[in-house]
Protein backbone atom coordinates (compact mmCIF):
# COMPACT_ATOMS: atom_id res chain seq x y z
CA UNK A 1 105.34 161.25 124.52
CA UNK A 2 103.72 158.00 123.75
CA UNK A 3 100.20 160.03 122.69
CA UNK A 4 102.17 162.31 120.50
CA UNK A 5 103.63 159.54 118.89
CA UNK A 6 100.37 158.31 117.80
CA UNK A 7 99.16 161.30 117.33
CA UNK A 8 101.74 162.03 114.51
CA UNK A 9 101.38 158.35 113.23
CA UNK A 10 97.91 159.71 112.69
CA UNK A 11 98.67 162.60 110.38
CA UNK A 12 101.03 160.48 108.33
CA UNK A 13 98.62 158.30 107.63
CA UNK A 14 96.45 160.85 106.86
CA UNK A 15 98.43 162.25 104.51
CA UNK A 16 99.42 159.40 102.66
CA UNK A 17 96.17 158.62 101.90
CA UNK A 18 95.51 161.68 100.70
CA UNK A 19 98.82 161.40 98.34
CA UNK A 20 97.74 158.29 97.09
CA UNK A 21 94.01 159.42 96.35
CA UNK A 22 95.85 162.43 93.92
CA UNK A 23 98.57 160.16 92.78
CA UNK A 24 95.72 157.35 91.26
CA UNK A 25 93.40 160.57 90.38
CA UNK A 26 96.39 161.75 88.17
CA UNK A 27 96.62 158.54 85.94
CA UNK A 28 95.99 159.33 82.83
CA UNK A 29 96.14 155.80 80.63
CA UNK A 30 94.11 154.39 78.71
CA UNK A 31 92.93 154.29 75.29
CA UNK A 32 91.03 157.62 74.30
CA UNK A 33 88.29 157.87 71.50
CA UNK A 34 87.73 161.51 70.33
CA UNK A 35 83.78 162.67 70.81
CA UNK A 36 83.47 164.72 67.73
CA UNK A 37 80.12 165.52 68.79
CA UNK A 38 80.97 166.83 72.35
CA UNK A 39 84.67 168.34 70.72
CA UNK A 40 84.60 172.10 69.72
CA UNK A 41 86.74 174.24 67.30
CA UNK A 42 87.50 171.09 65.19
CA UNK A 43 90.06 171.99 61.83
CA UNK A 44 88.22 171.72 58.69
CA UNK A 45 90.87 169.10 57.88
CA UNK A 46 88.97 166.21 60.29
CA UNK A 47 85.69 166.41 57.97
CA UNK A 48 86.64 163.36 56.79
CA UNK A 49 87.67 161.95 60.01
CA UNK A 50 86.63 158.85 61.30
CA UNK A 51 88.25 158.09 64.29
CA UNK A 52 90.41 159.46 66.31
CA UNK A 53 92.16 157.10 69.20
CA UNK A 54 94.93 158.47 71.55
CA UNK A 55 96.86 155.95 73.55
CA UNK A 56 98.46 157.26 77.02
CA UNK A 57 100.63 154.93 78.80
CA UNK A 58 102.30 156.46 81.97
CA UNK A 59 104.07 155.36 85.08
CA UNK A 60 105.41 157.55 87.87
CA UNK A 61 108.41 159.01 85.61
CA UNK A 62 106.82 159.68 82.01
CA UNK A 63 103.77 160.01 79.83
CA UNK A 64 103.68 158.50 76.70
CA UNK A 65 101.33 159.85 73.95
CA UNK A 66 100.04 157.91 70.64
CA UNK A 67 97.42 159.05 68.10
CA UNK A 68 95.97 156.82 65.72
CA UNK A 69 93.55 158.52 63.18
CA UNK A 70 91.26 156.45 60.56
CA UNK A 71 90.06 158.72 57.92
CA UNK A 72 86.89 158.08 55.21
CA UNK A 73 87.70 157.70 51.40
CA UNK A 74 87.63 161.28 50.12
CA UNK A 75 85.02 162.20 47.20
CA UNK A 76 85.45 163.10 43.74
CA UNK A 77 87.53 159.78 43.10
CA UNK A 78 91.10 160.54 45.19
CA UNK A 79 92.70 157.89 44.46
CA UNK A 80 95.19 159.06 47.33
CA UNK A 81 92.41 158.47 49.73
CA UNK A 82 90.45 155.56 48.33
CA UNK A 83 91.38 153.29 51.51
CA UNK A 84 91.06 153.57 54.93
CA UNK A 85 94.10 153.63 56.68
CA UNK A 86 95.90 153.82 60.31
CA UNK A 87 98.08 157.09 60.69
CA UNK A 88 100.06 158.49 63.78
CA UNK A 89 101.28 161.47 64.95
CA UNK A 90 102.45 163.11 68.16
CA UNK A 91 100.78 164.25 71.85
CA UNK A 92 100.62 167.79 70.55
CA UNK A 93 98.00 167.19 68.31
CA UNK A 94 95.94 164.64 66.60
CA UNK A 95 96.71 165.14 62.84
CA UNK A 96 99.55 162.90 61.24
CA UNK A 97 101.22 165.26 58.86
CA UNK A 98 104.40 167.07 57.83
CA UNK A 99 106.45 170.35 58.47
CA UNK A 100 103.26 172.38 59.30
CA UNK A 101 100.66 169.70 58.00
CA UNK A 102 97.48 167.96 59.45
CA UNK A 103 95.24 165.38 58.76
CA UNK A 104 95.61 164.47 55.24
CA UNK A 105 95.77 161.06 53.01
CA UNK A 106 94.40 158.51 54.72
CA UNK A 107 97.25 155.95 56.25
CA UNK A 108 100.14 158.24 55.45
CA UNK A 109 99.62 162.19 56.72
CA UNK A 110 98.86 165.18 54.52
CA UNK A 111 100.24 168.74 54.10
CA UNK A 112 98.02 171.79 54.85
CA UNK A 113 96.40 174.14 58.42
CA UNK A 114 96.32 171.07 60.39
CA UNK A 115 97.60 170.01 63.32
CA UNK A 116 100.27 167.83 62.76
CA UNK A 117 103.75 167.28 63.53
CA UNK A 118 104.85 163.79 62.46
CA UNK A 119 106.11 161.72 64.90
CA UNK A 120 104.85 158.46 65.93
CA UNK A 121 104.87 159.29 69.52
CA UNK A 122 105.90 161.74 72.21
CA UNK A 123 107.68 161.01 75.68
CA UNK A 124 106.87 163.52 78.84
CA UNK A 125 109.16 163.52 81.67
CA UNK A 126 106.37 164.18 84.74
CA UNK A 127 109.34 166.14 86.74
CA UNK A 128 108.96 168.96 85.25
CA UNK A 129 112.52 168.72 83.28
CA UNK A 130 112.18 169.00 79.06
CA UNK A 131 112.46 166.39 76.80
CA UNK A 132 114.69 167.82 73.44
CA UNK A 133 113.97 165.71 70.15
CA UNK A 134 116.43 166.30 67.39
CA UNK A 135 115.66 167.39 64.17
CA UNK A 136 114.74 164.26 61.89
CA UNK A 137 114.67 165.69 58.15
CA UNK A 138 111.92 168.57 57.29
CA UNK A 139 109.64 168.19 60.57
CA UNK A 140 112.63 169.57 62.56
CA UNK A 141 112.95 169.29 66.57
CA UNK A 142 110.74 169.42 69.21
CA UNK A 143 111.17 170.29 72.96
CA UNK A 144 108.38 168.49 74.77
CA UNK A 145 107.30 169.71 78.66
CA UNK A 146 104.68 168.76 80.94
CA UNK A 147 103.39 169.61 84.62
CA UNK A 148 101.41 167.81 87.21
CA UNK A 149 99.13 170.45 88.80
CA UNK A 150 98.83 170.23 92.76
CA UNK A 151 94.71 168.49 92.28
CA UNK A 152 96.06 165.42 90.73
CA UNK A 153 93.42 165.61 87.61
CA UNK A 154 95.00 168.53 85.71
CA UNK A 155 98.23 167.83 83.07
CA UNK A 156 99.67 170.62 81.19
CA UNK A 157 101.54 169.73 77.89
CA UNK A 158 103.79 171.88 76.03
CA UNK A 159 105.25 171.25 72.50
CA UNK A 160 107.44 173.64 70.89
CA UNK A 161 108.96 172.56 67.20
CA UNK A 162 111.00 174.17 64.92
CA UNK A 163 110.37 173.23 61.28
CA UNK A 164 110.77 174.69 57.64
CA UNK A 165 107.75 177.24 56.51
CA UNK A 166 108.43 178.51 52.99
CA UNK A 167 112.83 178.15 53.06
CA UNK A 168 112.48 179.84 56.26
CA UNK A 169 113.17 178.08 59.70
CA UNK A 170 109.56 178.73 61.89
CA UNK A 171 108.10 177.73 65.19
CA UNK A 172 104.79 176.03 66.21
CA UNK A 173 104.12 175.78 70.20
CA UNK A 174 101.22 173.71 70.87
CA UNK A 175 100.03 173.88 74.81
CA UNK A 176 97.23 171.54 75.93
CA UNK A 177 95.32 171.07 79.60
CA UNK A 178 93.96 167.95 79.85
CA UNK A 179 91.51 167.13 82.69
CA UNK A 180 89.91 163.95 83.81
CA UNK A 181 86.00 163.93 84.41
CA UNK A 182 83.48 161.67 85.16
CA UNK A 183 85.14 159.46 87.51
CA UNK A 184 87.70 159.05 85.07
CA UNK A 185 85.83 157.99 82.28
CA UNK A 186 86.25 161.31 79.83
CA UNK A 187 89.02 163.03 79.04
CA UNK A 188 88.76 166.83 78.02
CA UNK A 189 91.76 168.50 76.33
CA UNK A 190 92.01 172.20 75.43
CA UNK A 191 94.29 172.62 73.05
CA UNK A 192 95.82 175.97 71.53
CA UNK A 193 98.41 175.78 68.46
CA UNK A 194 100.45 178.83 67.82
CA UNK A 195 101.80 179.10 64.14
CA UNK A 196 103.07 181.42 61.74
CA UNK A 197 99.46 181.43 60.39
CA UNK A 198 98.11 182.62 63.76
CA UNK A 199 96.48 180.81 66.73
CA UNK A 200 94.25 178.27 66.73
CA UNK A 201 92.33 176.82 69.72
CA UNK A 202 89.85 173.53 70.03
CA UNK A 203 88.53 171.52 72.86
CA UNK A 204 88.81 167.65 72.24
CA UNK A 205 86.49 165.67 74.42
CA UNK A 206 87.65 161.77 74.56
CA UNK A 207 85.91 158.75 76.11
CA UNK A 208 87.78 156.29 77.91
CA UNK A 209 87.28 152.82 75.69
């Protein structure tokens, strides 16, 4: 009796340590720089991008997700775009605009293909359950979900948001993997946006700063 007992105390501790190992692996804070050069399927709307910094706090119940984007004074004398600015959108994607827009005027979000949804941050419950945002003017609601996947080092994200496309009431879901990679150090997010205009897929490659 006594050797099973240690035995068993054995496994446990085992297995906790093998829990904890995936538990730290699956941290994903930090503040993220975007690698345009290692980044693929970029929207023509980040040509004048010129940095891109997502902020991920999370504990054991919920991710949080901030983007902060710094754009370059536009050519041709916009006088919309003549500073550099700070803007912010949402975890589903890095552009700071509204209803269907993207990365616009610098410091305040543009209209346009991008990918954009307007809020200043979103909230993941790590359970599993959905988050439901209610509609806040023209950008509409959003039901945010995301999933822990059995490595530790694999997130899924999925934002689905009703909004107003041309007086009719449309849907954009946005679903994202994000994976953790050398030794936690880079950050690789695939990202595909589904919207009335069709599908649009990128891989975003981050450094940890």
């Amino acid at each position: 009796m006594k050797k099973f007992s240690i035995g068993f105390t054995l496994v446990l501790l085992l297995l906790t340590g093998v829990w904890a190992a995936s538990a730290a692996s699956a941290n994903f804070s930090g503040s993220w720089v975007l690698d345009k050069s290692k980044s693929e399927g970029l929207p023509p709307q980040w040509q004048n991008l010129e940095s891109y910094t997502m902020v991920v706090s999370q504990d054991v119940k919920q991710l949080t997700v901030e983007n902060k984007i710094v754009a370059a004074a536009r050519p041709m004398g916009d006088q919309g775009s003549s500073e550099q600015g700070t803007a912010r959108g949402n975890g589903d994607g890095a552009g700071p605009g509204r209803g269907n827009g993207g990365f616009g005027r610098q410091g305040r979000g543009g209209r346009g293909g991008g990918f954009g949804m307007g809020m200043p941050a979103a909230t993941y419950k790590l359970d599993g359950t959905e988050t439901k945002i209610e509609s806040t003017g023209r950008g509409g609601g959003a039901t945010l979900k995301a999933e822990l996947q059995s490595d530790g080092n694999v997130l899924l994200l999925t934002n689905t948001r009703t909004f107003n496309f041309q007086g009719n009431e449309a849907t954009r879901t946005t679903r994202e993997r994000w994976e953790l990679g050398d030794g936690g150090k880079t950050l690789t997010v695939k990202r595909s946006t589904d919207t009335p205009q069709g599908t649009r897929e990128s891989t975003l490659v981050f450094n940890r700063q």
